[in-house]
Protein backbone atom coordinates (compact mmCIF):
# COMPACT_ATOMS: atom_id res chain seq x y z
CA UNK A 1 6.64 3.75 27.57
CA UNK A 2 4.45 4.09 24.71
CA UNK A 3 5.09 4.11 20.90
CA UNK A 4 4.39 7.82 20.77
CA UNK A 5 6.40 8.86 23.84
CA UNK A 6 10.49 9.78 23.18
CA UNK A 7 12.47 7.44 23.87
CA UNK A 8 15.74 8.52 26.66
CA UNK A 9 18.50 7.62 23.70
CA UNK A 10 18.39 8.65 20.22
CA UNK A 11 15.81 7.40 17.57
CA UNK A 12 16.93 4.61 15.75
CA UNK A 13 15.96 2.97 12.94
CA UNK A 14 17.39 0.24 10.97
CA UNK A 15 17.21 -0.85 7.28
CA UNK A 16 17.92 -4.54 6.33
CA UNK A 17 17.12 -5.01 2.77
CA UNK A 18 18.56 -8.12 0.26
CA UNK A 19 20.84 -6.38 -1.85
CA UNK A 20 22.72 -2.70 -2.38
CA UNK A 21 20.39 -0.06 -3.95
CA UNK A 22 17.38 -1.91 -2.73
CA UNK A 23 17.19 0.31 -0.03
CA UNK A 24 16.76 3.17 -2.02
CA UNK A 25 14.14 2.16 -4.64
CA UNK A 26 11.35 1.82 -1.80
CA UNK A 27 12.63 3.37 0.78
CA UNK A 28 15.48 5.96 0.15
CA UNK A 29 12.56 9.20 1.05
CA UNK A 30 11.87 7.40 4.29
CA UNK A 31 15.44 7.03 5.47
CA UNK A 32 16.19 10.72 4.20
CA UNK A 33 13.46 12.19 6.03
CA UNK A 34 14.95 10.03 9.21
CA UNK A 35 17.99 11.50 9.28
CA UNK A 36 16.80 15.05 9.07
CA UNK A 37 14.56 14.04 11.70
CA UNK A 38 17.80 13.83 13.83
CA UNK A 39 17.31 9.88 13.89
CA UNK A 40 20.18 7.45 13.60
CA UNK A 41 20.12 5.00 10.67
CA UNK A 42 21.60 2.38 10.17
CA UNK A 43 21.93 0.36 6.85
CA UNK A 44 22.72 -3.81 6.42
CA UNK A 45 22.81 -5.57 2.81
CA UNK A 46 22.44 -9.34 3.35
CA UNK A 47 24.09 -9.57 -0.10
CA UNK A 48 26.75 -8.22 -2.22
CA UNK A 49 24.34 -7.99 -5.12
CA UNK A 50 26.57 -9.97 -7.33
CA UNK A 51 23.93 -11.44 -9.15
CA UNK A 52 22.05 -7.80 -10.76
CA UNK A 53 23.55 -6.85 -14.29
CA UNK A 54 25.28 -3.78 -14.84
CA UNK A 55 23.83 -0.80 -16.26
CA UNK A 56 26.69 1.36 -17.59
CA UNK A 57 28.44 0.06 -20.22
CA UNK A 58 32.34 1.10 -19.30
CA UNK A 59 31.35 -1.07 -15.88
CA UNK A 60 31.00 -4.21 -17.81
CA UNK A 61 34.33 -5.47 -17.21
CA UNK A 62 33.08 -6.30 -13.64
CA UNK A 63 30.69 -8.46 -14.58
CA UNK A 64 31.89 -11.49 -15.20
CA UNK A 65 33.53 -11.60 -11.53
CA UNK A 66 31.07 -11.38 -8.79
CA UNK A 67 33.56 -10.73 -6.29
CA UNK A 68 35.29 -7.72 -7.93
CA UNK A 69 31.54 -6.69 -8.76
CA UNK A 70 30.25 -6.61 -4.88
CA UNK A 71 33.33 -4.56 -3.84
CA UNK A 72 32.57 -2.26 -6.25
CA UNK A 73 29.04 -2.10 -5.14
CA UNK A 74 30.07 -1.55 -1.51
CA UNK A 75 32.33 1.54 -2.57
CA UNK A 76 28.77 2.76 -4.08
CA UNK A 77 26.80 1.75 -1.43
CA UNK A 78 28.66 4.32 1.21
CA UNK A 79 28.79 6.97 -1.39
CA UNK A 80 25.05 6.73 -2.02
CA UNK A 81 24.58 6.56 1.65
CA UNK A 82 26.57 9.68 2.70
CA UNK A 83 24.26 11.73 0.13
CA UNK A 84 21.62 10.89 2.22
CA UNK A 85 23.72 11.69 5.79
CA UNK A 86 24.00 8.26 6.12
CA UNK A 87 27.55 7.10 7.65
CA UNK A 88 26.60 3.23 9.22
CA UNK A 89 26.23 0.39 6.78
CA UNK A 90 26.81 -2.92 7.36
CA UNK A 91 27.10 -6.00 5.75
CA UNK A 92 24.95 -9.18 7.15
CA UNK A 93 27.68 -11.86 8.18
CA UNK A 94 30.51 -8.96 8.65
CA UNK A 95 31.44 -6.55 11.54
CA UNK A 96 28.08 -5.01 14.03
CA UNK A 97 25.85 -7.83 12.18
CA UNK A 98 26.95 -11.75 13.11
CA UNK A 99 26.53 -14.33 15.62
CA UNK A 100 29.35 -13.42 18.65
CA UNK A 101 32.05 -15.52 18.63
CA UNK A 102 31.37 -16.70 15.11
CA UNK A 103 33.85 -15.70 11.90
CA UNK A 104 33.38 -13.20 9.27
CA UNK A 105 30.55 -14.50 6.84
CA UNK A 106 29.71 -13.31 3.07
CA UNK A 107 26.44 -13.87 1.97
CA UNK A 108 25.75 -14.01 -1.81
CA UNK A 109 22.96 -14.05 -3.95
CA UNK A 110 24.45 -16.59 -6.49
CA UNK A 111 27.19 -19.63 -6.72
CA UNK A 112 28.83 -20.56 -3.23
CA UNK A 113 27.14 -19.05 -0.13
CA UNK A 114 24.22 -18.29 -1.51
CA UNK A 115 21.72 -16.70 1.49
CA UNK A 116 19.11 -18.90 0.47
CA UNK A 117 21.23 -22.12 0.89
CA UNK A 118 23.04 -21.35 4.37
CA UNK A 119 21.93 -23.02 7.66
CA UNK A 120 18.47 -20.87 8.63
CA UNK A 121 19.83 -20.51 12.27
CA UNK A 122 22.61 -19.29 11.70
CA UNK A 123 21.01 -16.56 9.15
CA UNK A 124 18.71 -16.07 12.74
CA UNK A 125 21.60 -15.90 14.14
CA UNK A 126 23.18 -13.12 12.92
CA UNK A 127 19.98 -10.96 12.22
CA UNK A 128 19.60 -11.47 15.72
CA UNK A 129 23.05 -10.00 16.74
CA UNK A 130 22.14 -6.78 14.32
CA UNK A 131 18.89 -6.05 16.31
CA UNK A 132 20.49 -6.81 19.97
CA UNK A 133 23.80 -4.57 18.27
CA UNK A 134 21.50 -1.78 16.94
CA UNK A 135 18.35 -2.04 19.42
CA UNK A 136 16.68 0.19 16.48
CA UNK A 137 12.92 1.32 17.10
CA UNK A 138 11.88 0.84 13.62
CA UNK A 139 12.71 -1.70 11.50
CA UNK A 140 12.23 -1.12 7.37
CA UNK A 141 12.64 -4.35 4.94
CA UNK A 142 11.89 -4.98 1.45
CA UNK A 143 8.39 -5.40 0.39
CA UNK A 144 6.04 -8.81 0.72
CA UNK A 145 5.85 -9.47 -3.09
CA UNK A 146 9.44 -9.36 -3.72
CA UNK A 147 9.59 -11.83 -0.90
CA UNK A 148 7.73 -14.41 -2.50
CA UNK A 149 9.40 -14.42 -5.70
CA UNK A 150 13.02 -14.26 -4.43
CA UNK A 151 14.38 -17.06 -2.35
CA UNK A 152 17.43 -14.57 -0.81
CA UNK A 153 14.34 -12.29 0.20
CA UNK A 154 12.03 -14.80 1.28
CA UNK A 155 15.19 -16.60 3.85
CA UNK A 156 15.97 -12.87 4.77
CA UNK A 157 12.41 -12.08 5.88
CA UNK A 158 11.78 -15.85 7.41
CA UNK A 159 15.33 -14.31 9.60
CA UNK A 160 13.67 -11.74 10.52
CA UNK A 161 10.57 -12.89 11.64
CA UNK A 162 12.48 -15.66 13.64
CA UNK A 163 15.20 -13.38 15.42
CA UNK A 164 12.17 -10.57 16.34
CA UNK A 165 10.33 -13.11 18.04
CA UNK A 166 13.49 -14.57 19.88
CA UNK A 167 13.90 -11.50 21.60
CA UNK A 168 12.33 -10.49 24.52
CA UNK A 169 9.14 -7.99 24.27
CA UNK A 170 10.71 -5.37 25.44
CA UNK A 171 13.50 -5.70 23.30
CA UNK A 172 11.80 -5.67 20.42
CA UNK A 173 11.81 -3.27 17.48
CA UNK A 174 8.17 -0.64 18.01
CA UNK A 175 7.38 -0.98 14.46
CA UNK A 176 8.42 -2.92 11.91
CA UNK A 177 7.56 -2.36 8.32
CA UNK A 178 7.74 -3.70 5.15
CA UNK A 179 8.16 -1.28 1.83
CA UNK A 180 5.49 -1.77 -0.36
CA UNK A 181 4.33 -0.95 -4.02
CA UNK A 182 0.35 -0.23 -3.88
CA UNK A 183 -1.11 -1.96 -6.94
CA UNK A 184 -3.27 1.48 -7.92
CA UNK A 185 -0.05 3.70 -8.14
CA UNK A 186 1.94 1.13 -9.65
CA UNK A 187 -0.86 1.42 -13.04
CA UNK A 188 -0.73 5.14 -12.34
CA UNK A 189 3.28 5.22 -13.19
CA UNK A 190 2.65 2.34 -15.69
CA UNK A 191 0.50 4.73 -17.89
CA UNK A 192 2.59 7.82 -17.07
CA UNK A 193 5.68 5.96 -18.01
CA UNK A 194 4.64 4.58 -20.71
CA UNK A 195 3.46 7.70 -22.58
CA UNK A 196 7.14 8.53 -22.16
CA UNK A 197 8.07 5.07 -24.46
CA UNK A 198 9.46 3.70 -21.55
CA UNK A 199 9.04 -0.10 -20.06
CA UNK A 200 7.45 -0.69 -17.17
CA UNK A 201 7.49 -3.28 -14.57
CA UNK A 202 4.47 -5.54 -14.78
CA UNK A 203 1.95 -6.45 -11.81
CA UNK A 204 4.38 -8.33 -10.02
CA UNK A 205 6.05 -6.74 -6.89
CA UNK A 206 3.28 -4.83 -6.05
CA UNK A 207 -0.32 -5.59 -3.96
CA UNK A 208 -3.53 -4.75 -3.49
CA UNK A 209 -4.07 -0.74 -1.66
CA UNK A 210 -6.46 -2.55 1.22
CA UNK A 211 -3.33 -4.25 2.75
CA UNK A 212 -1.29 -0.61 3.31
CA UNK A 213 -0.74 0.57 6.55
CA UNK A 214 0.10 3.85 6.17
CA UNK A 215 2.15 6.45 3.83
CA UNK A 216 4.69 8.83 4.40
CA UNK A 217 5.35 11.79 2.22
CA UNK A 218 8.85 12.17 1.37
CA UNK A 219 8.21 14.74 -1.80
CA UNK A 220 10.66 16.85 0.38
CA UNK A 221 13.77 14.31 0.32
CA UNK A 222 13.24 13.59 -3.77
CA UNK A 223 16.09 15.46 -4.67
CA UNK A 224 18.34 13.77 -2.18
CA UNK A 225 17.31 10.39 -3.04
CA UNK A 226 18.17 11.23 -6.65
CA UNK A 227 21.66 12.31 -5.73
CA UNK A 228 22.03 8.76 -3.76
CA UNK A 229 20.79 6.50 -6.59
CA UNK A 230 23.14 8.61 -8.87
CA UNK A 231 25.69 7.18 -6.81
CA UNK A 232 24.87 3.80 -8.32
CA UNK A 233 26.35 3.63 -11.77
CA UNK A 234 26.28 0.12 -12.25
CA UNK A 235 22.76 -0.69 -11.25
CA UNK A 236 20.55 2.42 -12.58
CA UNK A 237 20.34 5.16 -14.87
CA UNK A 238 18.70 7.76 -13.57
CA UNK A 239 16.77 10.34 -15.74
CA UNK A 240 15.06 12.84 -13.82
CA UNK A 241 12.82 11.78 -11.37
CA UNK A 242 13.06 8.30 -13.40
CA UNK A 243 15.49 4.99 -12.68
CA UNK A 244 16.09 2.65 -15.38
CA UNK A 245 17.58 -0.73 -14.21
CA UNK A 246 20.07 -2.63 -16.53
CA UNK A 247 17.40 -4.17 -18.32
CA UNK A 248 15.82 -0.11 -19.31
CA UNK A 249 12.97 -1.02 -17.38
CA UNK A 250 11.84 2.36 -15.88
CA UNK A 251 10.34 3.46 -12.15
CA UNK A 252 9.46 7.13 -11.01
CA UNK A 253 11.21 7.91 -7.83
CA UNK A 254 8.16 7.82 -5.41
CA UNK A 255 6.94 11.40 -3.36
CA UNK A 256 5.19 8.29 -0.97
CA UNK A 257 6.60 6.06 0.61
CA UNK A 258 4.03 2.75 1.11
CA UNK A 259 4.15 0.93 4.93
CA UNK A 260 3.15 -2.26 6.06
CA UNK A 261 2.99 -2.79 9.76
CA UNK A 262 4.34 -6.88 10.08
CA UNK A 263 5.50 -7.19 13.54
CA UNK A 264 6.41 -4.83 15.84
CA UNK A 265 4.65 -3.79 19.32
CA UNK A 266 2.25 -0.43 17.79
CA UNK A 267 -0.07 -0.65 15.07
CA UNK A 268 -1.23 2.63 12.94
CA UNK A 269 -4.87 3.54 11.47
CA UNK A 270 -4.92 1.97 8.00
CA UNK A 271 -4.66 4.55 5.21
CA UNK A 272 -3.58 6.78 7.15
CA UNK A 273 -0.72 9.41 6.17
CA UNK A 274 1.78 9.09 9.37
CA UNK A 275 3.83 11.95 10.42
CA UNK A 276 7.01 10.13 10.69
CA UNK A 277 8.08 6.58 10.89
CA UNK A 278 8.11 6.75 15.00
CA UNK A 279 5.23 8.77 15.96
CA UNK A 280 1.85 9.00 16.00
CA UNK A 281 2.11 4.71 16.64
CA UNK A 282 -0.12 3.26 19.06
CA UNK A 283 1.01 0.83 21.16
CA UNK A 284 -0.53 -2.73 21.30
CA UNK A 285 -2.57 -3.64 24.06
CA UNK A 286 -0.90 -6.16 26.62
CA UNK A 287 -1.57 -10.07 25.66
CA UNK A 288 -1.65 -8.42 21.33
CA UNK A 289 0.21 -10.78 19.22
CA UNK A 290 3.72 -9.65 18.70
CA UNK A 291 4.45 -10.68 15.49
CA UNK A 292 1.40 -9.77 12.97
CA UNK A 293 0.68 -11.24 10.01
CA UNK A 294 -1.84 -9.35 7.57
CA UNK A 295 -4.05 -10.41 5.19
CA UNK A 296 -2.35 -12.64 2.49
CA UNK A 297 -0.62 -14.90 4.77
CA UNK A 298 -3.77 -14.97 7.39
CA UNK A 299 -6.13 -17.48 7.06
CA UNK A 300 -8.61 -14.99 6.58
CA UNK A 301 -7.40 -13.82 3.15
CA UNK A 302 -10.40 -15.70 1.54
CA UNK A 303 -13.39 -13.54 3.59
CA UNK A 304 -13.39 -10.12 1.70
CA UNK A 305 -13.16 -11.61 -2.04
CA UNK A 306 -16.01 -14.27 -0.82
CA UNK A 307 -18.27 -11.32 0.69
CA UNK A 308 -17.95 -9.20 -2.38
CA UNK A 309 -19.16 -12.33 -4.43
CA UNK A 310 -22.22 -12.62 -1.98
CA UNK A 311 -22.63 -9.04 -2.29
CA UNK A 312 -22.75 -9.20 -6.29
CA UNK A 313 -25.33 -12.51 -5.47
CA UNK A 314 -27.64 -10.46 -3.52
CA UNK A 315 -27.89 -7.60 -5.69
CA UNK A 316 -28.59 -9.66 -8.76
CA UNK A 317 -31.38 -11.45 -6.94
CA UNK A 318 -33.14 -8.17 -5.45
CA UNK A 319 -32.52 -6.78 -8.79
CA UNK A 320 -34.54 -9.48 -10.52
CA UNK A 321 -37.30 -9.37 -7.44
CA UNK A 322 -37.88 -5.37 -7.98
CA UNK A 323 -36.60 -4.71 -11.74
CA UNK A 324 -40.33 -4.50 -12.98
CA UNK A 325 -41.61 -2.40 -10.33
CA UNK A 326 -42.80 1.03 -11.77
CA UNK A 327 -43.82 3.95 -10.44
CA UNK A 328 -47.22 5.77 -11.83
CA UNK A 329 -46.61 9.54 -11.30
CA UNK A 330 -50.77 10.28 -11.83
CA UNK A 331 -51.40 8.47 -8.50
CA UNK A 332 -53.48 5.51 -10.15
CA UNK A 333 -51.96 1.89 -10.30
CA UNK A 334 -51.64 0.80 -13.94
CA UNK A 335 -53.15 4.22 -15.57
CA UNK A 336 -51.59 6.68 -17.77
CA UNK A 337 -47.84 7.10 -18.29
CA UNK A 338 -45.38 4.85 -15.60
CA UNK A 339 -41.94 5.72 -14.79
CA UNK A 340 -39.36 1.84 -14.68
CA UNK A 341 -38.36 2.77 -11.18
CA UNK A 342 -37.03 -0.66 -10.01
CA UNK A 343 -34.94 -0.95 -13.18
CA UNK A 344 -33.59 2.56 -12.90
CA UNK A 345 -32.62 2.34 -9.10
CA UNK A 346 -31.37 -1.33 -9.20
CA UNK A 347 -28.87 -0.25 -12.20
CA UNK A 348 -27.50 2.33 -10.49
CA UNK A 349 -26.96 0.90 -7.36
CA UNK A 350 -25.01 -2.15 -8.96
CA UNK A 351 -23.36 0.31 -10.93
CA UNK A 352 -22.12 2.20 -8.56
CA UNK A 353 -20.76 -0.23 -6.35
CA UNK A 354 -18.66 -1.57 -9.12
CA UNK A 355 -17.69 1.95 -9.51
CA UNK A 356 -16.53 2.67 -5.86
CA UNK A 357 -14.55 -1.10 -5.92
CA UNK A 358 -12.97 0.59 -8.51
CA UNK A 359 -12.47 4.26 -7.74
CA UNK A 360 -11.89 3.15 -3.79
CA UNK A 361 -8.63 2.10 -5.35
CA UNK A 362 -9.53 -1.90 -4.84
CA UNK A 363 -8.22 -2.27 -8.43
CA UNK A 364 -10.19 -4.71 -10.84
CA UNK A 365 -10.56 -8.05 -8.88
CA UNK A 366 -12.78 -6.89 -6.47
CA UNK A 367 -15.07 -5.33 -9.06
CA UNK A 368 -14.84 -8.46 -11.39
CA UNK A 369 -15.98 -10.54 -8.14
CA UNK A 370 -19.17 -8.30 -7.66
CA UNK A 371 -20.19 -8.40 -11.48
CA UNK A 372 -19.97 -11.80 -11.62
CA UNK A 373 -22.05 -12.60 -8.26
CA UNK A 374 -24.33 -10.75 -10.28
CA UNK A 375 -24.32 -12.44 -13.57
CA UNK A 376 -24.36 -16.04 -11.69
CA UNK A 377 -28.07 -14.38 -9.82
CA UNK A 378 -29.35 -12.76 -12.49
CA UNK A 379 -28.10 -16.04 -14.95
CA UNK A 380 -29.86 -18.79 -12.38
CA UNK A 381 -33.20 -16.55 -11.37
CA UNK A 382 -33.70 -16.24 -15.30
CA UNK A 383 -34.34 -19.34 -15.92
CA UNK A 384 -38.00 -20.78 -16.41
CA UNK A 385 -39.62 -22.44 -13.63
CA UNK A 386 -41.33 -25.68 -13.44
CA UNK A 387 -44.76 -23.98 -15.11
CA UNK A 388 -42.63 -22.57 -18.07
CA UNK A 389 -42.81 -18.76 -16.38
CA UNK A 390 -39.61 -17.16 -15.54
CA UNK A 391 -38.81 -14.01 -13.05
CA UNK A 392 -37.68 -12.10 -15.85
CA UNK A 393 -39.93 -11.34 -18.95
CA UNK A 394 -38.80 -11.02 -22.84
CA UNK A 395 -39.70 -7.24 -23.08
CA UNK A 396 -37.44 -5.11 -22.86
CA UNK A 397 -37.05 -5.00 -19.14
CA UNK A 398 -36.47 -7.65 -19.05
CA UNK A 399 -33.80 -7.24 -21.42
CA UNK A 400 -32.43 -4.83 -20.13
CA UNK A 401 -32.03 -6.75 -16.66
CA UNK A 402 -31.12 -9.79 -18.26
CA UNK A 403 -28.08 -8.55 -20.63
CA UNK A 404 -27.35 -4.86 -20.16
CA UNK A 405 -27.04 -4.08 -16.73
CA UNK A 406 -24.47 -7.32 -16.18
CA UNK A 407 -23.14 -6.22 -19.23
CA UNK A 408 -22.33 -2.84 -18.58
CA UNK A 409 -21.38 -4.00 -14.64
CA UNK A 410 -18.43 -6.40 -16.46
CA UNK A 411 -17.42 -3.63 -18.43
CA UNK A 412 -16.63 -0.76 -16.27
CA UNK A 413 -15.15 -4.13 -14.03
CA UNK A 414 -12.35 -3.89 -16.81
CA UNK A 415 -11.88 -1.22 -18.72
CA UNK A 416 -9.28 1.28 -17.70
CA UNK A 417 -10.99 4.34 -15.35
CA UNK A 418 -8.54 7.22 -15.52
CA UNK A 419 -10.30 8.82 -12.58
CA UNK A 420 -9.39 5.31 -10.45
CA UNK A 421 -6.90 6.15 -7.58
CA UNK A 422 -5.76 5.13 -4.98
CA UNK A 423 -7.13 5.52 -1.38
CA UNK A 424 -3.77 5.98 0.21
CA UNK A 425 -1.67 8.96 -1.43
């Protein structure tokens, strides 16, 4: 069967994520649109989210005991869930989602029985038990860069990872995707948000727009996913289509939801906008790899920034070879009135690729990597030879060459561009 055929039972998909509300910050349009699909979802919190302040101030009396706290946050968990039609959630360790034959297990995300600190295989274990349990077809867990700051998240995923490649092929999940934050629309809401006087979140938690999959327009399911995080008083506040956490730092409730592909058995056209989140999946080809790992944890992750470095080298140095060349419109070399041709057409072709690294939603590294390849040419072919003559002259092309065009290329590198977007909406 292949990804984009119906399956004989039900569509199922399953979201594991670290903690409760976590599920609805990234991913609460995707699940919505699910169940409307006619999809059945189920919903597993590895942790009790004991260690996440409280944001309304007549819930602070639960804060100083975590137990009392993660009850409380499992009575909001099912309410959020049933305003999203929602009615299976489980708890990692607890009933549907451990080892068989093993006792009840709480997981916590501070103090005793902390996720990060428990035996690996048994974590393996019992993520392995969920997916046998729920045999879902997709799979949706929190985002890479959350991962890699979090140990909870980072054993959670490692689970994962481990119990999806324990399983037979045909037992495991089509797709399975992580919920990700694209670095261009996370500056986007920082600049909208802040106009509003509002904190933001900084860089971290989100990544660069190349490594999306796909997105998936949930505009349709906003006002439901407001209603569900409304649910949870004592982790946000929410204020329109705005959530403040318990520190008042602010998010817009996304109309995309951002997917990255990490390890199931199709694969999607990158940037691409994908119907739902189990069609229009191809499946791999026999012998493909079945768990994937993209570009930051490939060893690979080095090639593009490299390339665009050679590509800012090779510019710079054609740009020094042709900057004098000039074009004489009366037909005669060297008479009457001459037109800087090299200087005009080598600007704006290392302008513009800046300007499309930018624009193309790459965001400001990649840009910054092409103008300095070309400051390091331009820098090295400047300098005077062994007779005392140099490649570029001190008039003022060679000025211009020299100082404004790397100038100018470093500039729009790093300025803000309010016309920069990004390439997956």
């Amino acid at each position: 069967m292949t990804a984009t055929e119906a399956p004989q039972h039900p569509q199922r998909v399953l979201a594991l994520h670290i903690r409760p509300g976590a599920e609805l910050v990234a991913a609460g349009g995707a699940l919505s649109r699910c169940v409307r699909a006619g999809a059945e979802v189920v919903v597993v919190s590895a942790t009790g989210g004991e260690s996440a302040p409280v944001a309304s101030p007549d819930l602070d009396y639960l804060q100083p005991t975590p137990e009392a706290l993660a009850d409380y946050r499992a009575g909001e968990t099912i309410q959020a869930l049933a305003a999203l039609g929602i009615r299976d959630h489980r708890v990692l360790g607890g009933p549907g989602a451990r080892e068989p034959g093993s006792g009840v297990r709480r997981y916590r995300e501070q103090g005793e029985g902390r996720l990060s600190e428990a035996p690996f295989d048994q974590v393996t274990a019992d993520v392995r038990a969920l997916l046998e349990d729920v045999r879902p077809d997709a799979v949706l867990t929190d985002g890479t860069d959350l991962v890699v700051g979090d140990p909870e998240a980072a054993r959670l995923r490692a689970a994962l990872e481990a119990a999806c490649e324990q399983l037979q092929p045909e037992d495991r999940p089509r797709v399975v995707f992580t919920c990700e934050y694209p670095r261009s629309v996370a500056r986007r809401d920082r600049r909208r948000l802040q106009t509003l006087g509002l904190r933001t979140p900084g860089r971290e938690g989100s990544i660069p727009d190349r490594h999306i999959d796909a997105a998936l327009d949930v505009r349709a399911d906003r006002d439901a996913v407001v209603a569900a995080l409304r649910c949870y008083r004592s982790l946000f506040v929410v204020q329109g289509e705005t959530v403040l956490d318990a520190a008042g730092v602010a998010r817009r409730i996304p109309g995309a939801v951002y997917l990255r592909e990490i390890g199931g058995r199709a694969h999607y056209v990158r940037g691409g906008v994908a119907p739902t989140l189990l069609t229009g999946w191809e499946a791999d080809r026999p012998g493909d790899h079945p768990w994937y790992r993209p570009a930051p944890g490939s060893a690979w992750s080095w090639a593009a920034p490299v390339a665009i470095i050679l590509c800012g080298l090779l510019v710079g140095a054609m740009g020094t070879a042709v900057h004098r060349m000039r074009w004489y419109p009366g037909g005669t070399w060297g008479v009457g009135a001459s037109l800087p041709l090299g200087l005009i057409l080598i600007t704006l072709g290392a302008v513009c690729a800046v300007l499309a690294l930018r624009l193309g939603g790459q965001g400001r590294g990649d840009a910054l990597r092409f103008a300095i390849g070309l400051v390091v040419a331009v820098s090295i072919l400047g300098l005077p030879g062994p007779g005392g003559s140099g490649l570029i002259l001190a008039d003022w092309m060679g000025v211009s060459w020299m100082y404004g065009v790397p100038i100018l290329c470093l500039l729009l590198a790093v300025i803000p561009l309010p016309g920069a977007r990004s390439r997956v909406r």
